[in-house]
N, C-alpha and C. Protein backbone atom coordinates (compact mmCIF):
# COMPACT_ATOMS: atom_id res chain seq x y z
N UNK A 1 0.62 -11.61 4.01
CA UNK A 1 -0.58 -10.95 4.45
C UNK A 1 -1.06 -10.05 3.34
N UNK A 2 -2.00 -9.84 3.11
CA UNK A 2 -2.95 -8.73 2.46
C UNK A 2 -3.34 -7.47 3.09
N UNK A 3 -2.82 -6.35 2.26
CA UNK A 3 -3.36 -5.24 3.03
C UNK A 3 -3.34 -4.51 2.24
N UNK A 4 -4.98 -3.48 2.71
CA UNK A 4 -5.48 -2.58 1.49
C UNK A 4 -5.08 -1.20 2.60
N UNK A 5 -4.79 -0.73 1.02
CA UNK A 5 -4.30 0.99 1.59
C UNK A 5 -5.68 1.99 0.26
N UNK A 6 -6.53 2.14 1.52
CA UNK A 6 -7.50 3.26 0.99
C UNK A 6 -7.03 4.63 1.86
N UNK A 7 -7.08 5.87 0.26
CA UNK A 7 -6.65 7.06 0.21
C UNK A 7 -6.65 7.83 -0.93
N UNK A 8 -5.39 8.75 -0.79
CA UNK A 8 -5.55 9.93 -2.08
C UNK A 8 -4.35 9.15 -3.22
N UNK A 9 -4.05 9.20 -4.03
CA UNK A 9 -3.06 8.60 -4.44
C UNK A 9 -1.43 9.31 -4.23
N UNK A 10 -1.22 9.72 -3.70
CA UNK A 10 -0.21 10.79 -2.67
C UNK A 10 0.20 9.81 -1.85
N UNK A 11 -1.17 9.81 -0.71
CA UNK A 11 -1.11 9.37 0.76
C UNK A 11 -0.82 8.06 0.27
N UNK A 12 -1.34 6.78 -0.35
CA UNK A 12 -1.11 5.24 -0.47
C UNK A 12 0.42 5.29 -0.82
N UNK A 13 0.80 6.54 -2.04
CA UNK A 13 2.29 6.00 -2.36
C UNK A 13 3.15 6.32 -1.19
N UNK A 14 2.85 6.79 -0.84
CA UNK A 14 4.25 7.45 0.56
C UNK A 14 3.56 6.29 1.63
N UNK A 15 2.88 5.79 1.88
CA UNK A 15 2.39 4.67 2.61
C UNK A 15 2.88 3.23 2.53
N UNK A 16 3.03 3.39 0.90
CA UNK A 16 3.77 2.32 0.47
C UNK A 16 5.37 2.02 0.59
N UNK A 17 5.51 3.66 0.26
CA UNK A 17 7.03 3.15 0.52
C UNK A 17 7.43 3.70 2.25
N UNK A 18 7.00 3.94 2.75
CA UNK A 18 7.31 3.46 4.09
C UNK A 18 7.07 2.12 4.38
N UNK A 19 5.65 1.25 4.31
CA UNK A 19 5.61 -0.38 4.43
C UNK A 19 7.14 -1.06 4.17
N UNK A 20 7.29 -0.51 2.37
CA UNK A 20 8.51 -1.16 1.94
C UNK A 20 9.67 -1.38 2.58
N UNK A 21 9.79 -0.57 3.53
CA UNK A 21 10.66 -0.21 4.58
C UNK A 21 10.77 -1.37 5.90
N UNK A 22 10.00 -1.79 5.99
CA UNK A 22 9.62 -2.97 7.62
C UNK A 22 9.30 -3.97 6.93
N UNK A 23 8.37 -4.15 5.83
CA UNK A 23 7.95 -5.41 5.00
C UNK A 23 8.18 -5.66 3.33
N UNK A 24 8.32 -6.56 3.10
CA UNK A 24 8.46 -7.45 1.63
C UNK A 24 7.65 -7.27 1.38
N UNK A 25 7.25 -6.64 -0.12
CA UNK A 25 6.43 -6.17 -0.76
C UNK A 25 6.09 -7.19 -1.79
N UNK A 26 5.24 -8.26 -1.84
CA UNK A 26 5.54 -8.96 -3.08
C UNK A 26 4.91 -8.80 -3.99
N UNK A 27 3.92 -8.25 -3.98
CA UNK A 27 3.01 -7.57 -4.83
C UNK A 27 1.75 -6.47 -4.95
N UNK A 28 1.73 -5.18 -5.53
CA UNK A 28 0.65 -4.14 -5.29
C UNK A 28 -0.10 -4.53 -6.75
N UNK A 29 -1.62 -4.56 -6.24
CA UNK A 29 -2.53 -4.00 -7.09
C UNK A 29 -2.43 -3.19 -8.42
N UNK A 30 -2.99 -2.76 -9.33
CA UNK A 30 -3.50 -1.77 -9.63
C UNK A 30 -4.37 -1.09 -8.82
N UNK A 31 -4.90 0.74 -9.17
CA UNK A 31 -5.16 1.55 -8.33
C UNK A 31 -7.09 1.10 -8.69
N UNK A 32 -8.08 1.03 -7.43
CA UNK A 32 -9.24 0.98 -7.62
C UNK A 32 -9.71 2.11 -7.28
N UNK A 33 -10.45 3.27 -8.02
CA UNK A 33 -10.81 4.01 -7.86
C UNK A 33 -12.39 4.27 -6.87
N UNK A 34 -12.48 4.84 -5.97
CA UNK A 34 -13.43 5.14 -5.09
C UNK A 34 -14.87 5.51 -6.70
N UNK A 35 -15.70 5.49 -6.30
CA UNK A 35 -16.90 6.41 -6.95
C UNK A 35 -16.81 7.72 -7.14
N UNK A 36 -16.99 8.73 -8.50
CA UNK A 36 -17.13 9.75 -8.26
C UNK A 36 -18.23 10.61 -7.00
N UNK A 37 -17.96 11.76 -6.54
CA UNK A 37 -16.82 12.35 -6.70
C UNK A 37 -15.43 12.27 -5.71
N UNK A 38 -15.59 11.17 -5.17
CA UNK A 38 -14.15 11.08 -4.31
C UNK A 38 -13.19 10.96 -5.28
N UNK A 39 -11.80 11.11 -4.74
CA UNK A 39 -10.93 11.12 -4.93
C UNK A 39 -9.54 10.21 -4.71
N UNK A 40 -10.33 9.76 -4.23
CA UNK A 40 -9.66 8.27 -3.39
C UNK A 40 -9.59 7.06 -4.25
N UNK A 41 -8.44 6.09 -3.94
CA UNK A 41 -8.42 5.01 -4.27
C UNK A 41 -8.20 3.73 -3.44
N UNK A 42 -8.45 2.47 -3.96
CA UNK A 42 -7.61 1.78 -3.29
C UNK A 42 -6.38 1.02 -3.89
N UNK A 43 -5.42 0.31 -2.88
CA UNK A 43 -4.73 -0.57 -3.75
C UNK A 43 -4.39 -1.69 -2.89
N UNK A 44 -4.21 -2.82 -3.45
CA UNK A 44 -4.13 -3.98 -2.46
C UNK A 44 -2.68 -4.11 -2.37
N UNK A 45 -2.06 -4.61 -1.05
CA UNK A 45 -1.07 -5.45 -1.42
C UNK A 45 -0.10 -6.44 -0.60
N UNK A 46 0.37 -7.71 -1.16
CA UNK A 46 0.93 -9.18 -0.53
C UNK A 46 2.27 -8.40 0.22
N UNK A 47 1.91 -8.82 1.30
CA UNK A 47 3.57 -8.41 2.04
C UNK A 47 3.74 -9.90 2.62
N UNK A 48 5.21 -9.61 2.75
CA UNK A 48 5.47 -10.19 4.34
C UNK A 48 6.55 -9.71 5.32
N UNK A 49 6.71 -10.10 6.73
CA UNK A 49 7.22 -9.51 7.36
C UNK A 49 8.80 -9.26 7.40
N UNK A 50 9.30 -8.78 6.80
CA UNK A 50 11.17 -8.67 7.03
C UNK A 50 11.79 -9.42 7.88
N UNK A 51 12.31 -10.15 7.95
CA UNK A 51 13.75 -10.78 8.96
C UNK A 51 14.31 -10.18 10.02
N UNK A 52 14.74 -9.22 9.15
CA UNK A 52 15.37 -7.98 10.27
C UNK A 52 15.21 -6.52 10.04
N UNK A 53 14.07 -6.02 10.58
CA UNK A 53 13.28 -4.65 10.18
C UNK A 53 14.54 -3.35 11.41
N UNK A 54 15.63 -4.00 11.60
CA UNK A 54 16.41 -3.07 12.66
C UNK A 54 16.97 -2.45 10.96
N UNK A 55 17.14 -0.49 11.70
CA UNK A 55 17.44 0.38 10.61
C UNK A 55 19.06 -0.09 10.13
């Protein structure tokens, strides 16, 4: 699956590595920057779902 994480670049990384956590990460983006003056970015990225997401 594809999934975009728009935010601060803070919020996407701690976003990310929680995902990393339940799903296979197979690949992130580079960061796309919003228009000045936001502050925001985006970043894309290929998951898939874990096998066994039990802690």
């Amino acid at each position: 699956m594809r999934i975009r994480l728009h935010g601060t670049p803070a919020e996407t990384t701690a976003t990310l590595a929680a995902l990393a956590r339940v799903l296979t990460i197979r690949a992130v983006s580079r960061p796309y920057p919003d228009r000045p003056p936001s502050t925001r970015h985006r970043i894309y990225l290929d998951a898939t779902p874990r096998e066994d997401t039990r802690p």
